[in-house]
C-alpha atoms as a PDB file:
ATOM      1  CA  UNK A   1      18.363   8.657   2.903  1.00  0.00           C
ATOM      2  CA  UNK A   2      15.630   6.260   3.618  1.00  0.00           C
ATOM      3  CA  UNK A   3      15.990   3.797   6.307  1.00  0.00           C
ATOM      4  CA  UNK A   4      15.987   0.230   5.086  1.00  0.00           C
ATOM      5  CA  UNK A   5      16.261  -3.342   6.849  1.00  0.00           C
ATOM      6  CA  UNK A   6      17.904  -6.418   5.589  1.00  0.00           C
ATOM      7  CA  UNK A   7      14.878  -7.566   3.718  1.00  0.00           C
ATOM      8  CA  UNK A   8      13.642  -4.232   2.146  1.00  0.00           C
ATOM      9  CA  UNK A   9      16.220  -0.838   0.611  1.00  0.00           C
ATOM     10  CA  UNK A  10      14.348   2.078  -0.839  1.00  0.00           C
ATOM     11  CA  UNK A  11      14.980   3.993  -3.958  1.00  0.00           C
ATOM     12  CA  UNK A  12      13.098   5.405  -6.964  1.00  0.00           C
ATOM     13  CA  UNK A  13      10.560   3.665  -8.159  1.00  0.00           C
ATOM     14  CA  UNK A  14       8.901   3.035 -11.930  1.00  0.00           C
ATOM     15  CA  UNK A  15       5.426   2.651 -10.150  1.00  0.00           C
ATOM     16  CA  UNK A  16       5.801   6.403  -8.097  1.00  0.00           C
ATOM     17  CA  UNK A  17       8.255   8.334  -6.675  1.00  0.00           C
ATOM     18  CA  UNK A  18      10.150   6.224  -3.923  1.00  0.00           C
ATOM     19  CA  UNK A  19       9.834   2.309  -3.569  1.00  0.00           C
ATOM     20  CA  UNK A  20      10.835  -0.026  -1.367  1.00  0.00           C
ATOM     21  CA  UNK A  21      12.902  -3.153  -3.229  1.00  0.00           C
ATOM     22  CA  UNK A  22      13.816  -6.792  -2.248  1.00  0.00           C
ATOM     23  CA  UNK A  23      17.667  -6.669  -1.344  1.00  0.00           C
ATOM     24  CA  UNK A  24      17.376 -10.646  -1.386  1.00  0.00           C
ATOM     25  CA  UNK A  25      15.193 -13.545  -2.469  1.00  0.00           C
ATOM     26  CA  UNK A  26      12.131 -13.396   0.077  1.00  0.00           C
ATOM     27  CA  UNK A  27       9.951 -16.461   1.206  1.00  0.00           C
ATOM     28  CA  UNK A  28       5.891 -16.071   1.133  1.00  0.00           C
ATOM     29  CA  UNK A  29       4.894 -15.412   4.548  1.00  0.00           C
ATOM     30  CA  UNK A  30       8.002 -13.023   5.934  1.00  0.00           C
ATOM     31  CA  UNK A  31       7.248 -10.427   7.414  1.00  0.00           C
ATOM     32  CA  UNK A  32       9.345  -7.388   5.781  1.00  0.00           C
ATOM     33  CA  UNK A  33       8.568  -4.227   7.571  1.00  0.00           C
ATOM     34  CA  UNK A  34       6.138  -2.796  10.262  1.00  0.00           C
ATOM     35  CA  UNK A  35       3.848   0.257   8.747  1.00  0.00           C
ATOM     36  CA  UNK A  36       4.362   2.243  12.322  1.00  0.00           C
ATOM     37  CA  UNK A  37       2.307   5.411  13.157  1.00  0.00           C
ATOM     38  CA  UNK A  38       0.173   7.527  15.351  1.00  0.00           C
ATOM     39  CA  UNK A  39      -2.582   6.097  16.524  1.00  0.00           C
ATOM     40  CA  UNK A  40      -5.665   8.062  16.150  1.00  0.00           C
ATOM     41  CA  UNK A  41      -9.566   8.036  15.975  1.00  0.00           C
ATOM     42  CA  UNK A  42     -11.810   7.991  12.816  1.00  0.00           C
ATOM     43  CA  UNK A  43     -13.259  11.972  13.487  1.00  0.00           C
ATOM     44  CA  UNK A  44      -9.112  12.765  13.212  1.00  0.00           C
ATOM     45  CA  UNK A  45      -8.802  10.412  10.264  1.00  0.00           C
ATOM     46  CA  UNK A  46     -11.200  12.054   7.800  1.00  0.00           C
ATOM     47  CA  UNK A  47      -9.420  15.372   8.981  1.00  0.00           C
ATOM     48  CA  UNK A  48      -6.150  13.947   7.617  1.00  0.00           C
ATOM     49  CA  UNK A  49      -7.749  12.704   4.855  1.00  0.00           C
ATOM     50  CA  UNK A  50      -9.847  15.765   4.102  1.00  0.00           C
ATOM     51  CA  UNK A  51      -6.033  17.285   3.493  1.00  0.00           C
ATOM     52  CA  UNK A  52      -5.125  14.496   1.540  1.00  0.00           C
ATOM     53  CA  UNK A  53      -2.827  12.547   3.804  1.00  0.00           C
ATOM     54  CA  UNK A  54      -2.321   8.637   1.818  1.00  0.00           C
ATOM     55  CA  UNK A  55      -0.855   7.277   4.255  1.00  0.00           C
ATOM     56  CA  UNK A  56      -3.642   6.596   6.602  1.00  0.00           C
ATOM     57  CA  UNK A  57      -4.211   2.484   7.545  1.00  0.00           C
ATOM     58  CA  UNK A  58      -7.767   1.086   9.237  1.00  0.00           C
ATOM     59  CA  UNK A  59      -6.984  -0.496  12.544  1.00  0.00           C
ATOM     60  CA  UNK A  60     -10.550  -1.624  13.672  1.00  0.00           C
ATOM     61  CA  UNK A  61     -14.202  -0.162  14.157  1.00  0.00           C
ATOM     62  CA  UNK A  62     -12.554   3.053  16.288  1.00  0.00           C
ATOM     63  CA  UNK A  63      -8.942   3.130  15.429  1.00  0.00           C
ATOM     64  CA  UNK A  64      -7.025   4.350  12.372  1.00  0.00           C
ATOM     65  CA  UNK A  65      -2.941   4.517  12.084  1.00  0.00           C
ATOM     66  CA  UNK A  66      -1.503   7.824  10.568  1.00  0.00           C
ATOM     67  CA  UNK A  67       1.768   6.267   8.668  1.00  0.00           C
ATOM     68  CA  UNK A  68       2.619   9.943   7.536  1.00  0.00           C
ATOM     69  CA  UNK A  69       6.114   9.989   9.676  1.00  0.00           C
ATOM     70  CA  UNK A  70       9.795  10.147   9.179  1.00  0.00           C
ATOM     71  CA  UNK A  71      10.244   7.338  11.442  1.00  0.00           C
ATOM     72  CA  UNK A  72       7.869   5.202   8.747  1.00  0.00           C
ATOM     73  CA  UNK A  73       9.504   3.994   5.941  1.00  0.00           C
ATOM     74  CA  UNK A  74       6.538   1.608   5.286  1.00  0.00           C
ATOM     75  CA  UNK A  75       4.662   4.439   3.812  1.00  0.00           C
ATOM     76  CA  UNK A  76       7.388   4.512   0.602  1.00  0.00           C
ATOM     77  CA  UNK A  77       5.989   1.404  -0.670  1.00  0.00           C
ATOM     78  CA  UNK A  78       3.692   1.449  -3.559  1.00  0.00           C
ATOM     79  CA  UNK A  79       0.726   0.195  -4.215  1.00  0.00           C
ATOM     80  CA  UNK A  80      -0.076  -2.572  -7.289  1.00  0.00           C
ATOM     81  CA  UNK A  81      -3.091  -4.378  -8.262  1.00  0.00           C
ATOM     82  CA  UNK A  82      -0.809  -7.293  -8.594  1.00  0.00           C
ATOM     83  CA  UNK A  83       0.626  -7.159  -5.242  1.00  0.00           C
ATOM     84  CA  UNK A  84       3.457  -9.273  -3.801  1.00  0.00           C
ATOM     85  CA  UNK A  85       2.830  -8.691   0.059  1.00  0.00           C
ATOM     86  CA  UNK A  86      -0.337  -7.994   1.935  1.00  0.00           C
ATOM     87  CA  UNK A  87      -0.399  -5.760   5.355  1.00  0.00           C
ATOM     88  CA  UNK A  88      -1.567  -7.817   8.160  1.00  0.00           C
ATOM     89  CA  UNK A  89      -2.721  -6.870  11.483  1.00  0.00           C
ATOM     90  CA  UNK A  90      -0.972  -9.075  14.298  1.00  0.00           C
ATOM     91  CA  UNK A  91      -1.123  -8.586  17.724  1.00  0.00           C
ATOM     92  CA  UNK A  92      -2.320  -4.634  17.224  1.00  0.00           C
ATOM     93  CA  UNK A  93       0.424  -3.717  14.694  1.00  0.00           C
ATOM     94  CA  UNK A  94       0.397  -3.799  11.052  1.00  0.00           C
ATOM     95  CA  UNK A  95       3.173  -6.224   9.074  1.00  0.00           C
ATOM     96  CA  UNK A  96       3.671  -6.075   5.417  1.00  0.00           C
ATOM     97  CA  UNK A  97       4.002  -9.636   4.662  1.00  0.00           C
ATOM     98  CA  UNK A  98       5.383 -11.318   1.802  1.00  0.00           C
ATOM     99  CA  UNK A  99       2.323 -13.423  -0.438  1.00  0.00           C
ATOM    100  CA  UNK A 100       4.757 -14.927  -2.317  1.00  0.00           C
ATOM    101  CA  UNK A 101       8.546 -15.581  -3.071  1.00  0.00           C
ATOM    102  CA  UNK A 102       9.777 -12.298  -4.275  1.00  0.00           C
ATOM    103  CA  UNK A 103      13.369 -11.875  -6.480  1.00  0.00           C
ATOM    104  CA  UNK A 104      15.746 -10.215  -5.282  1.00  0.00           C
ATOM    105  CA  UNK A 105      15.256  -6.504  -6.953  1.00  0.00           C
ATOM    106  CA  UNK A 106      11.439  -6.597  -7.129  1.00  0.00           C
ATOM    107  CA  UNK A 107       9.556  -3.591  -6.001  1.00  0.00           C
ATOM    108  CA  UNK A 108       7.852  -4.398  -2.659  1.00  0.00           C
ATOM    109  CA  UNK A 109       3.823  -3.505  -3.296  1.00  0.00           C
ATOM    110  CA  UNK A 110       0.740  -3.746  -1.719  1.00  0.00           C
ATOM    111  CA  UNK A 111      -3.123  -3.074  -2.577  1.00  0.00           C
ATOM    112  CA  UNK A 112      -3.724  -0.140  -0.651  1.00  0.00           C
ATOM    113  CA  UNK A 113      -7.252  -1.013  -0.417  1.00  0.00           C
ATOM    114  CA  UNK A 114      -8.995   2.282  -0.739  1.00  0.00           C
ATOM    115  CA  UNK A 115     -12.957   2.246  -1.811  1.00  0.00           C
ATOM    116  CA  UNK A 116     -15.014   3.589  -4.545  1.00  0.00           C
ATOM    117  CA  UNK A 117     -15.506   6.781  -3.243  1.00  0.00           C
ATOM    118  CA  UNK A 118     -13.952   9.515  -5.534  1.00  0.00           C
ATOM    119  CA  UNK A 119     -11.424   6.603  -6.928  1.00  0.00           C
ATOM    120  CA  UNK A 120     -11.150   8.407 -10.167  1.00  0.00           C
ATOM    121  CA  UNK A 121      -8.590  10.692  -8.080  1.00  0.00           C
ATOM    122  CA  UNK A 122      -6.459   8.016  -7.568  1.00  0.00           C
ATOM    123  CA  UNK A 123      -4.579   6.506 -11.151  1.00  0.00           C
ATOM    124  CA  UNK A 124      -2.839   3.726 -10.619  1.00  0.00           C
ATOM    125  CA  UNK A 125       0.109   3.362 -12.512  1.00  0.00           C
ATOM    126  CA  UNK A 126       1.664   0.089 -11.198  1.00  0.00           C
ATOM    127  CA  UNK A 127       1.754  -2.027 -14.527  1.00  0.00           C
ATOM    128  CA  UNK A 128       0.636  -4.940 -14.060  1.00  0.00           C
ATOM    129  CA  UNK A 129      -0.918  -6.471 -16.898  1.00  0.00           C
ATOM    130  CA  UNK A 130      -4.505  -6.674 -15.516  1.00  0.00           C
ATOM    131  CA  UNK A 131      -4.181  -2.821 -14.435  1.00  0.00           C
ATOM    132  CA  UNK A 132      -7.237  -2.259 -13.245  1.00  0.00           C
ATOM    133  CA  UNK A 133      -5.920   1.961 -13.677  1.00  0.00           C
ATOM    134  CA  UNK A 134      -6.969   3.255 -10.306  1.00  0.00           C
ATOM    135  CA  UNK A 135      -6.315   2.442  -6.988  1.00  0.00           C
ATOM    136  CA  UNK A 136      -8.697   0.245  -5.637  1.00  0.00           C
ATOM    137  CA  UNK A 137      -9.246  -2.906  -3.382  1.00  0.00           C
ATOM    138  CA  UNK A 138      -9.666  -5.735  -5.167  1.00  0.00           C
ATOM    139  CA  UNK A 139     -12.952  -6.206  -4.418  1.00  0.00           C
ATOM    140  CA  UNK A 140     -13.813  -3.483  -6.773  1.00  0.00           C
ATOM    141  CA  UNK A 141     -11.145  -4.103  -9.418  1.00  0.00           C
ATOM    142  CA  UNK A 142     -14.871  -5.926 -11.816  1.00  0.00           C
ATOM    143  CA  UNK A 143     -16.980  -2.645 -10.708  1.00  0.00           C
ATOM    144  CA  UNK A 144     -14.428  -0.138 -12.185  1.00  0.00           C
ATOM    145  CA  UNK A 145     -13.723  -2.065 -15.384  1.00  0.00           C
ATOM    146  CA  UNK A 146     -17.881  -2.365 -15.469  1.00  0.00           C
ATOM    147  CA  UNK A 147     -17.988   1.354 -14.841  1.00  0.00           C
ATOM    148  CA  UNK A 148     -14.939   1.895 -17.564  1.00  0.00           C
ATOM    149  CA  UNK A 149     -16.539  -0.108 -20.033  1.00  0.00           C
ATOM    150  CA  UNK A 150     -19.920   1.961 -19.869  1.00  0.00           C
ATOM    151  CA  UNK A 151     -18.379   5.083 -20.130  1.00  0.00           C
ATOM    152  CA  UNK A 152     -16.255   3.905 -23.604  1.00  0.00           C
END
């Protein structure tokens, strides 16, 4: 079983495999559960990544965080392109923070954020009703649909 606190119980998920899920009505702003790892540099980062390890999170300039643990239950959460938290760095550590009031029961997601590169390996499935159907930061979300569009 999946460790869970009193804001956040994991179980299966619609979106993908596992999810994390509101056990109670949660305020925009809280901060519902650290994303803990090993800290590690960006040469060991693309080697993670070259073996397909998702669960990597940028730090700063020289630092990535390797969320790929048992002791991180952060990495269970899904991502959406409708999110209802954001990760946050504060103080050196990463927070995934409520944007919004969640219900009770809702699925706990966040934009993962990942870039352009290769993004057609990476579906999204989270339905939300503007889908962009891969997962990408939002500040790609037009570029995809443009690319989409072109190749319809």
């Amino acid at each position: 079983m999946i460790a869970h606190n009193r804001f956040v119980e994991f179980r299966l998920s619609p979106v993908h495999g596992t999810g994390g899920f509101a056990t109670c009505a949660i305020p925009a702003g809280t901060r519902l559960i650290e994303y803990v790892g090993e800290k590690i540099d960006k040469n060991e980062s693309l080697r993670r990544c070259a073996r397909n390890n998702s669960a990597l999170f940028y730090l700063d300039e020289t630092w990535d965080l390797d969320g790929n643990l048992e002791s991180n239950p952060g990495r269970w959460l899904n991502h959406s392109c409708a999110p209802n938290c954001q990760p946050e760095r504060i103080a050196g550590r990463i927070w995934i923070v409520a944007k919004r009031l969640i219900a009770a029961g809702e699925e706990i997601t966040f934009n993962y954020g990942y870039d352009l590169q290769d993004y057609q390996e990476h579906p999204c499935r989270c339905g939300a009703p503007d889908c962009v159907g891969f997962i990408v930061a939002e500040e790609f979300f037009d570029c995809v649909r443009r690319r989409l569009s072109w190749e319809s």
